[in-house]
N, C-alpha and C. Protein backbone atom coordinates (compact mmCIF):
# COMPACT_ATOMS: atom_id res chain seq x y z
N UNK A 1 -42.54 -88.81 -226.47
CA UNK A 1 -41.50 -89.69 -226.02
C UNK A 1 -40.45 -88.84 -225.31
N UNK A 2 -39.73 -89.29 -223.98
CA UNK A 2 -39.16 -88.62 -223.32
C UNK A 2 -37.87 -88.92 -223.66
N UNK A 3 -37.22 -87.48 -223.67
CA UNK A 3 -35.85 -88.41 -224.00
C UNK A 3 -34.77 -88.82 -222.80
N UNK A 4 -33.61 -89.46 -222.97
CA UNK A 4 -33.11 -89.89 -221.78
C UNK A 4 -31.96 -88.75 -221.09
N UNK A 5 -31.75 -88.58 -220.31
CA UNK A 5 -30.67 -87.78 -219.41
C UNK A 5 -29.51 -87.90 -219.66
N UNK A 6 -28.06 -86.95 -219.68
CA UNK A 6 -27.24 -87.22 -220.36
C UNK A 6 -26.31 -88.56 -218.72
N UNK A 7 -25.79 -89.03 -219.37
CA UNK A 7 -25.21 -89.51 -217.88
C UNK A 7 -24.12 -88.97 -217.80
N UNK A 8 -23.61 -88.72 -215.91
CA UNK A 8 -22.67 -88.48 -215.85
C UNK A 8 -21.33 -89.36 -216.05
N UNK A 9 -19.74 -88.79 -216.72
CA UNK A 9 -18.84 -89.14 -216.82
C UNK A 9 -18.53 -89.51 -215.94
N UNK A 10 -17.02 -90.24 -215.75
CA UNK A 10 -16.41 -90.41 -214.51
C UNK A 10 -15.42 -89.36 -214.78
N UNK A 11 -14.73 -88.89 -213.37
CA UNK A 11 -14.05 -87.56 -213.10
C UNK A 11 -12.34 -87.99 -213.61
N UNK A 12 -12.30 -89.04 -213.66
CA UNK A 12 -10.96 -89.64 -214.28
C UNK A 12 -10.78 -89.40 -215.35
N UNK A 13 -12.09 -89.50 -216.46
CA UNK A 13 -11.93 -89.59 -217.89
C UNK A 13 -12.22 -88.31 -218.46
N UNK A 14 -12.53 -87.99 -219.84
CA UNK A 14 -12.16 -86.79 -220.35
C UNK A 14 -13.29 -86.18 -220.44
N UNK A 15 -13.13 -84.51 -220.65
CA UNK A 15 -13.91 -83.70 -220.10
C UNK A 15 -13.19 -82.50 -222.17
N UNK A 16 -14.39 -82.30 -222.80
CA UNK A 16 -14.07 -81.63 -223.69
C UNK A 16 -13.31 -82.42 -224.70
N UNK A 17 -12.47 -81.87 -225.97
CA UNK A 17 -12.17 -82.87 -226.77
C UNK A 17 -10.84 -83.59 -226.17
N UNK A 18 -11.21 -84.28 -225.78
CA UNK A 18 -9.95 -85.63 -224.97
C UNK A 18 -8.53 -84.59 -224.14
N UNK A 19 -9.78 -84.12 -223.06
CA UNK A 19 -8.51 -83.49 -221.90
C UNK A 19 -8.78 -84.37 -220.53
N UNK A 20 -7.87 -84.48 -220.30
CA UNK A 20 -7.52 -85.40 -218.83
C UNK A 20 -7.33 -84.57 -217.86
N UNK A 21 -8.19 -84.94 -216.57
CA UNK A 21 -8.51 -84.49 -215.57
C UNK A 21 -6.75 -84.75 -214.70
N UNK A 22 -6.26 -85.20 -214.97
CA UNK A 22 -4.88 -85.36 -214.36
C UNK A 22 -3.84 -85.05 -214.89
N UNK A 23 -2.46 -84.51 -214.46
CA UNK A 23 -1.30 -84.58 -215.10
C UNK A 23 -0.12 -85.58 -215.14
N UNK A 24 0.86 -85.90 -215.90
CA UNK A 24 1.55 -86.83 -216.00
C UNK A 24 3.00 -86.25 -214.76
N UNK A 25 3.49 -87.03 -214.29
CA UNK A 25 3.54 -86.80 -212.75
C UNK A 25 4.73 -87.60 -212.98
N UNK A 26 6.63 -87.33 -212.43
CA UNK A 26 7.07 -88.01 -212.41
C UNK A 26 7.28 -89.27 -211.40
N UNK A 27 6.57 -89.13 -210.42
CA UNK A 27 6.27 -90.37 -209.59
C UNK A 27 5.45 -91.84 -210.57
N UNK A 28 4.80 -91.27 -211.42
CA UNK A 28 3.93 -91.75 -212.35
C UNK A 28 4.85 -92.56 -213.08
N UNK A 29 5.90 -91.57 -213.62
CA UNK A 29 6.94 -92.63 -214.54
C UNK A 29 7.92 -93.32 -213.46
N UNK A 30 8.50 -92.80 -212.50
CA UNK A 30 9.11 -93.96 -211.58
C UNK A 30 8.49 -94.91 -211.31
N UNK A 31 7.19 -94.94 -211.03
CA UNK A 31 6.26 -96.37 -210.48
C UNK A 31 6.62 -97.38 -212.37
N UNK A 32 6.25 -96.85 -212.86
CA UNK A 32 6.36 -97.71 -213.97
C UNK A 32 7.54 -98.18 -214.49
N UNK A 33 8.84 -97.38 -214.57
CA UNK A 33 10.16 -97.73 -214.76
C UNK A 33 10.69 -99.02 -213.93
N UNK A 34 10.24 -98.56 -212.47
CA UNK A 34 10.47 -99.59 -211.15
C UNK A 34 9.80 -100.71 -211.64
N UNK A 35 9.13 -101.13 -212.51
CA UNK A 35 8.38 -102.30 -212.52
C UNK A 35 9.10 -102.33 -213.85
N UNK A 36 9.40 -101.77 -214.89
CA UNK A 36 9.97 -102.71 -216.11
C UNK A 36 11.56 -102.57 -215.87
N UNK A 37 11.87 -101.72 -214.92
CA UNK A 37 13.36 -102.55 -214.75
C UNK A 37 13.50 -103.50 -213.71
N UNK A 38 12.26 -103.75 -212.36
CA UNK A 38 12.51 -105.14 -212.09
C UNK A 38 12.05 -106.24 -213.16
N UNK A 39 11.37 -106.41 -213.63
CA UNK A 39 10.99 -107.13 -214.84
C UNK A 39 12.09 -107.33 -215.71
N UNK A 40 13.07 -106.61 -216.07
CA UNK A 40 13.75 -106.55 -217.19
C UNK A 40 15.08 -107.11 -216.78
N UNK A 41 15.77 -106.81 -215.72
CA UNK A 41 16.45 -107.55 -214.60
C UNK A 41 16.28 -108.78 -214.18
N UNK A 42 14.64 -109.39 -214.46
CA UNK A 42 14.76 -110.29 -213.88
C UNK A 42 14.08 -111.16 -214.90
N UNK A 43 14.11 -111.02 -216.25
CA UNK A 43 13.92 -112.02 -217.55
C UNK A 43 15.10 -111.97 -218.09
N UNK A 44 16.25 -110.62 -218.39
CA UNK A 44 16.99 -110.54 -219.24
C UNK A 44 18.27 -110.98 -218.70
N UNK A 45 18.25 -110.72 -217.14
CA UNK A 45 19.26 -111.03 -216.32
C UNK A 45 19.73 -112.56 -216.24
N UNK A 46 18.59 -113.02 -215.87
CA UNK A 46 18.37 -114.85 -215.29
C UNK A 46 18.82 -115.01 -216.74
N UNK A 47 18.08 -114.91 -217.87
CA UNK A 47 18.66 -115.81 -219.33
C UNK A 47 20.20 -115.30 -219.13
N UNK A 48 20.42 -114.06 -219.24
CA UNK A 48 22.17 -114.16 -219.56
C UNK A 48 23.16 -114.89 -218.67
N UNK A 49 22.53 -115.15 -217.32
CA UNK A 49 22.71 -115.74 -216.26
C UNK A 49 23.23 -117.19 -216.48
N UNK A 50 21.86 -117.85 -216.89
CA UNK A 50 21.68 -119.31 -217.53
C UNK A 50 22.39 -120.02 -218.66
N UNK A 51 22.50 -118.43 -219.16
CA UNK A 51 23.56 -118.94 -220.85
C UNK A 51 24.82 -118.88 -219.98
N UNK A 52 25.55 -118.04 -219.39
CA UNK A 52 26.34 -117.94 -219.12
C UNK A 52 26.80 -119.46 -218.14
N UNK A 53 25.79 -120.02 -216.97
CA UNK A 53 26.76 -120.84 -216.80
C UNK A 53 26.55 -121.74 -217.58
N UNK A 54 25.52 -122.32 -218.59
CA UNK A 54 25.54 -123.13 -219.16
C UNK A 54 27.09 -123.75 -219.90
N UNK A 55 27.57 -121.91 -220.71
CA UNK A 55 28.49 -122.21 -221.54
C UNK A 55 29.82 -122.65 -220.89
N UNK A 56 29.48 -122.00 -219.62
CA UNK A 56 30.69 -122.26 -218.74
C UNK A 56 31.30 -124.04 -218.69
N UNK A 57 29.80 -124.65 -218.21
CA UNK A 57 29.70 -126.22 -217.77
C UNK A 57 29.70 -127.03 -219.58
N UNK A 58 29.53 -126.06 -220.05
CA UNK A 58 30.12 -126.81 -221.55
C UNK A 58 31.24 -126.97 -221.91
N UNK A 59 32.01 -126.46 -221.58
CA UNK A 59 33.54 -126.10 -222.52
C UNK A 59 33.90 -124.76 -222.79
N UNK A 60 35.17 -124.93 -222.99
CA UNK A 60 35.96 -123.50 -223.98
C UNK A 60 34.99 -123.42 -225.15
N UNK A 61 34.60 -124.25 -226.04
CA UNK A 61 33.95 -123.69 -227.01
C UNK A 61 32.60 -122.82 -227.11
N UNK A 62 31.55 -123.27 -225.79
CA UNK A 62 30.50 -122.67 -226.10
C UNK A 62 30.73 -121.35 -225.08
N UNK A 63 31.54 -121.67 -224.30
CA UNK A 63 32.18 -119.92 -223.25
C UNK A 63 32.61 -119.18 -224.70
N UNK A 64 33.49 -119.99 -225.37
CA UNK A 64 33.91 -118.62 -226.36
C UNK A 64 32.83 -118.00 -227.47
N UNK A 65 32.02 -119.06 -227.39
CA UNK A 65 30.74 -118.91 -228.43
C UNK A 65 30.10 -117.34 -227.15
N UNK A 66 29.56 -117.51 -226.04
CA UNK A 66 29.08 -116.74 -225.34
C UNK A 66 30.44 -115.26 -224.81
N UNK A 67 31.26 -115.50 -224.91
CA UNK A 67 32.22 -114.28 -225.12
C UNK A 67 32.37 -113.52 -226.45
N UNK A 68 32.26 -114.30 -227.76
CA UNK A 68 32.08 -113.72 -228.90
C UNK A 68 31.14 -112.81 -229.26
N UNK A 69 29.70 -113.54 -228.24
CA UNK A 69 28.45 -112.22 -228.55
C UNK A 69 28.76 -111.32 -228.22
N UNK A 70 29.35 -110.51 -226.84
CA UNK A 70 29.81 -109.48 -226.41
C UNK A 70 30.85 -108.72 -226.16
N UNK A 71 31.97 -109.44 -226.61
CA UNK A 71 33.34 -109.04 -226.65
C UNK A 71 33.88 -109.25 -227.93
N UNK A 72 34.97 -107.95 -228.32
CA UNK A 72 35.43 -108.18 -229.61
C UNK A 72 36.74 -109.18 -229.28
N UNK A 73 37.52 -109.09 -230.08
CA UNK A 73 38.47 -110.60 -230.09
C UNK A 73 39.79 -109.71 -229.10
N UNK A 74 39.89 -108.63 -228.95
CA UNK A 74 40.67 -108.13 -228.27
C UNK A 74 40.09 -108.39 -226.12
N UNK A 75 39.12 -108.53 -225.98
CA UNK A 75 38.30 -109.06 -225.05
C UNK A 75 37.67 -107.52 -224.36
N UNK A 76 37.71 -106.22 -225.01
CA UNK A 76 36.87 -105.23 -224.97
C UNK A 76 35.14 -105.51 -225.31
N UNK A 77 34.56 -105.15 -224.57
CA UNK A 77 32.81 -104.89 -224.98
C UNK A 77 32.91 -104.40 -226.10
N UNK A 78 32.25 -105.49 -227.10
CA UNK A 78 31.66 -104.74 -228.19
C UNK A 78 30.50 -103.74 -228.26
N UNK A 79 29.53 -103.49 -228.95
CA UNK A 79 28.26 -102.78 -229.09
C UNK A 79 27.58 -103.22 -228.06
N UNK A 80 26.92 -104.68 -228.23
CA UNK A 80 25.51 -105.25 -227.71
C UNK A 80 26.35 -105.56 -226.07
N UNK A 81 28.05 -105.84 -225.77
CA UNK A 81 28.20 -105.89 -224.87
C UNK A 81 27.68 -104.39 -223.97
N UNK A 82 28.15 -103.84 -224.84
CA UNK A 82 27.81 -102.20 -223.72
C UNK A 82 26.39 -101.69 -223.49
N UNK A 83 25.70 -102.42 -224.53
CA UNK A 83 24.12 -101.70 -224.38
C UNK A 83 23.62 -102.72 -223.19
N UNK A 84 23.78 -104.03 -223.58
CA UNK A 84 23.32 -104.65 -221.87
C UNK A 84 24.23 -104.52 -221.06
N UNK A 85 25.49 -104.67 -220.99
CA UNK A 85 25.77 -104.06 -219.56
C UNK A 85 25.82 -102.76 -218.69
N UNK A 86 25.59 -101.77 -219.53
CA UNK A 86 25.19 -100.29 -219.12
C UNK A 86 23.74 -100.60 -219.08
N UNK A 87 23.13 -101.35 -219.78
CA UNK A 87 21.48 -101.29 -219.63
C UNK A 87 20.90 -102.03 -218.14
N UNK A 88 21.86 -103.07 -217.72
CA UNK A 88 21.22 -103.70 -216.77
C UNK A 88 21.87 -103.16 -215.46
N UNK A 89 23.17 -102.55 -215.51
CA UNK A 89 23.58 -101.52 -214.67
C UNK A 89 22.66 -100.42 -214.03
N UNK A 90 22.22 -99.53 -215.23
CA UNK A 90 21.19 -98.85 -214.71
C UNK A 90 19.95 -99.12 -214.05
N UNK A 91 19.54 -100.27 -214.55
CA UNK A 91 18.37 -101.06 -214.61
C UNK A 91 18.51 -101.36 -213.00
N UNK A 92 19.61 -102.11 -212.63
CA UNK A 92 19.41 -102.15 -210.98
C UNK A 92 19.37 -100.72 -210.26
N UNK A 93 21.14 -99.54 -210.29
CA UNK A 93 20.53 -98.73 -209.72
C UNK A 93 19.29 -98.15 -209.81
N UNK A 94 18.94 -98.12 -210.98
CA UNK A 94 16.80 -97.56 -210.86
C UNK A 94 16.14 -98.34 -210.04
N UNK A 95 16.04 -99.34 -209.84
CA UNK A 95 15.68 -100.17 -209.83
C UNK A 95 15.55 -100.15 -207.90
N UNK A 96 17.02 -99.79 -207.40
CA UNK A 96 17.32 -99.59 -206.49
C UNK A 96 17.14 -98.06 -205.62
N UNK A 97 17.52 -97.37 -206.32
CA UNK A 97 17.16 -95.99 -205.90
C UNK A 97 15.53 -95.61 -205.38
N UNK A 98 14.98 -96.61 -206.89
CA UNK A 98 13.07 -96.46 -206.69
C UNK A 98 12.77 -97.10 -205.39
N UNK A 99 13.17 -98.37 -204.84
CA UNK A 99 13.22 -99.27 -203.83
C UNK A 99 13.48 -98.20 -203.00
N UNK A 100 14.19 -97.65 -202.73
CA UNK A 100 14.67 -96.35 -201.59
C UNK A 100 13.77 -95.60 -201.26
N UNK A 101 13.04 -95.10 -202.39
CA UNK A 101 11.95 -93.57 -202.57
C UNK A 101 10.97 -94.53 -201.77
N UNK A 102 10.60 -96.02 -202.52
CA UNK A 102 9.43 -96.42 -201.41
C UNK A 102 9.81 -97.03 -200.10
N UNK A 103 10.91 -96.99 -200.09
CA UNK A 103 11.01 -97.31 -198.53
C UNK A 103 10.66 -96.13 -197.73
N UNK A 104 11.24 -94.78 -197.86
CA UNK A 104 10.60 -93.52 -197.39
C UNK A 104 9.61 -93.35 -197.35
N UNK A 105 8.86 -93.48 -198.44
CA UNK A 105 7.18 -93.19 -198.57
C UNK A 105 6.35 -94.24 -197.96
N UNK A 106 7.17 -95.20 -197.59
CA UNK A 106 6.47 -96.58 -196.81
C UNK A 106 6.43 -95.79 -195.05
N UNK A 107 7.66 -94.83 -194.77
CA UNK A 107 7.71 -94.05 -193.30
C UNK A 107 5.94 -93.64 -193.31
N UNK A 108 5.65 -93.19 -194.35
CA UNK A 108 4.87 -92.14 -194.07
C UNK A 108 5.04 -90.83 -194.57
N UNK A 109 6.28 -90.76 -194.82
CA UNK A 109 7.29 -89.25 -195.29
C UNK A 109 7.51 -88.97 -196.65
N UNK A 110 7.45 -87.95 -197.63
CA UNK A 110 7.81 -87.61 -198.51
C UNK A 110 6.69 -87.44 -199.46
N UNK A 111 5.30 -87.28 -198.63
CA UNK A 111 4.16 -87.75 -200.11
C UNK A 111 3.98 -85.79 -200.08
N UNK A 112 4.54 -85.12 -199.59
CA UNK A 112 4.04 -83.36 -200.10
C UNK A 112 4.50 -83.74 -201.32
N UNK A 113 3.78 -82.41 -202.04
CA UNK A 113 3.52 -82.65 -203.72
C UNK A 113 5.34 -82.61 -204.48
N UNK A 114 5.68 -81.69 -203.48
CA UNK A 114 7.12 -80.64 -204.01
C UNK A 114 8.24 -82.16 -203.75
N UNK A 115 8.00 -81.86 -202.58
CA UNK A 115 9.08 -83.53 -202.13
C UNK A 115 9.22 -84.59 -202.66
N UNK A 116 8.40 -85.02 -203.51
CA UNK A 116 7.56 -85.87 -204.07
C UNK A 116 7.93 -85.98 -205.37
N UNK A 117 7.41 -84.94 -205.93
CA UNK A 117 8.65 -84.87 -207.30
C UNK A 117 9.91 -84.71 -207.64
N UNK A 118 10.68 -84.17 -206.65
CA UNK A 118 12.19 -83.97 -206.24
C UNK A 118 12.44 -85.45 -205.98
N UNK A 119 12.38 -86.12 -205.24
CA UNK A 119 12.18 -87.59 -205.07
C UNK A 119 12.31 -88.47 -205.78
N UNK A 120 11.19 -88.34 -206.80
CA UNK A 120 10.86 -89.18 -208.01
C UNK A 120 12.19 -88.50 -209.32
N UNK A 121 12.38 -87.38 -209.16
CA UNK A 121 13.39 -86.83 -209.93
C UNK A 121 14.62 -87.26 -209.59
N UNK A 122 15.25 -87.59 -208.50
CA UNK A 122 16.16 -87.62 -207.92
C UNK A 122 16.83 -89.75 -207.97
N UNK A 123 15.77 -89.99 -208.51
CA UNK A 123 15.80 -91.68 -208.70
C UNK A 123 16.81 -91.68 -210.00
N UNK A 124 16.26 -91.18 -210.75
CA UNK A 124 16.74 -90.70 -211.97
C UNK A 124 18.02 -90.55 -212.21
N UNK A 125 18.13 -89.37 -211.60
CA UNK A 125 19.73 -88.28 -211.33
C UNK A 125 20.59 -89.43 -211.03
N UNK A 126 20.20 -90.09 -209.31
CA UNK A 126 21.20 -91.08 -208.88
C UNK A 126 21.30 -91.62 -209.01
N UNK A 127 20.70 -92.69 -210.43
CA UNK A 127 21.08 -93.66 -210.80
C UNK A 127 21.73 -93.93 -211.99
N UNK A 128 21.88 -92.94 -212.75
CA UNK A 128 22.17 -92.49 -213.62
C UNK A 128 23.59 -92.09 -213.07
N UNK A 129 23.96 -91.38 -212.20
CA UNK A 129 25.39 -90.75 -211.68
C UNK A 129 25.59 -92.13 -211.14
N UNK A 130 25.71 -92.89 -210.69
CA UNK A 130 26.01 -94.22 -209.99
C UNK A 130 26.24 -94.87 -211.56
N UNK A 131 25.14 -95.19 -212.19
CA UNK A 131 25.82 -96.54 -213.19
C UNK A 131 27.21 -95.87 -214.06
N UNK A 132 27.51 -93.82 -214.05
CA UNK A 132 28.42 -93.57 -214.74
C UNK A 132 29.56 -93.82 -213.86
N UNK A 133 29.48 -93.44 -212.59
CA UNK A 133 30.71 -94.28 -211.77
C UNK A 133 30.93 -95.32 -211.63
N UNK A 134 30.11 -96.05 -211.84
CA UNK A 134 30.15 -97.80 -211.66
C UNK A 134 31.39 -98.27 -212.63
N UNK A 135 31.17 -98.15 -214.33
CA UNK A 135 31.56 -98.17 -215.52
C UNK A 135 32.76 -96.97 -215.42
N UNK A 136 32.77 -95.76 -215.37
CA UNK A 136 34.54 -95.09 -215.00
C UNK A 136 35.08 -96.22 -214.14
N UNK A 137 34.72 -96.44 -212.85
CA UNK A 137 35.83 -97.18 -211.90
C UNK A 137 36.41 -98.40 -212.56
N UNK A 138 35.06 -98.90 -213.02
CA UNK A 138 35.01 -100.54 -213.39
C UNK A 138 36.16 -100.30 -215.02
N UNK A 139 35.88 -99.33 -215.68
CA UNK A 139 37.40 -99.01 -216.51
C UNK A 139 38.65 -98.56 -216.57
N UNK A 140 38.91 -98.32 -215.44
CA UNK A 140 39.81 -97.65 -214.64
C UNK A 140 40.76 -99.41 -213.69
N UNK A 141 40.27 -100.10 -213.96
CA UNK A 141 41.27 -101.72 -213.26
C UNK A 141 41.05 -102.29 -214.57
């Protein structure tokens, strides 16, 4: 009885005890960030959106019900105010910056390896330095 041939792998998948033919690449995590902060922007945004004018077209009571979640009684951001509004802050500049990187790489321009990760690094940096100026200025009036 003959036995059968080993088959070949695919060059994607692993080679030895579970090593990957590829490395993790920060273009890799911008493509994916860019998609759960448009996503996240645009489920978490629209509801706060919706509550918001809802409470509005309700009354003083359910506006203050929807000011109470995020503001303490002094009308400062509480906790959950600052984690979504620094969260969805960033969430656009990323969001926006990534939009940028592919508008370049849509030229044609920027796919060398070096450029490329500077690039994808640089989404990061500036959006990150943008949502901290956003929030200084925006505390500063």
């Amino acid at each position: 009885m003959a036995s059968k041939p080993a088959r070949p792998r695919s060059p994607h998948l692993f080679s030895g005890p579970l090593q990957i033919h590829y490395r993790w690449s920060p273009a890799m995590t911008v493509s994916i960030v860019h998609r759960a902060t448009g996503s996240g922007m645009a489920t978490v945004g629209t509801l706060l959106l919706v509550w918001w004018l809802a409470a509005i077209a309700s009354g003083p009571a359910a506006y203050g019900v929807f000011l109470d979640v995020f503001t303490t009684s002094s009308g400062a951001l509480n906790v959950l105010g600052w984690v979504v509004g620094v969260g969805l802050t960033w969430s656009m500049f990323q969001h926006m910056m990534s939009g940028i990187r592919h508008l370049v790489l849509d030229t044609g321009a920027g796919y060398e390896l070096k450029l490329n990760r500077r690039l994808a690094l640089l989404t990061f940096v500036a959006s990150t330095a943008l949502t901290i100026a956003f929030w200084l200025i925006l505390g500063t009036k």
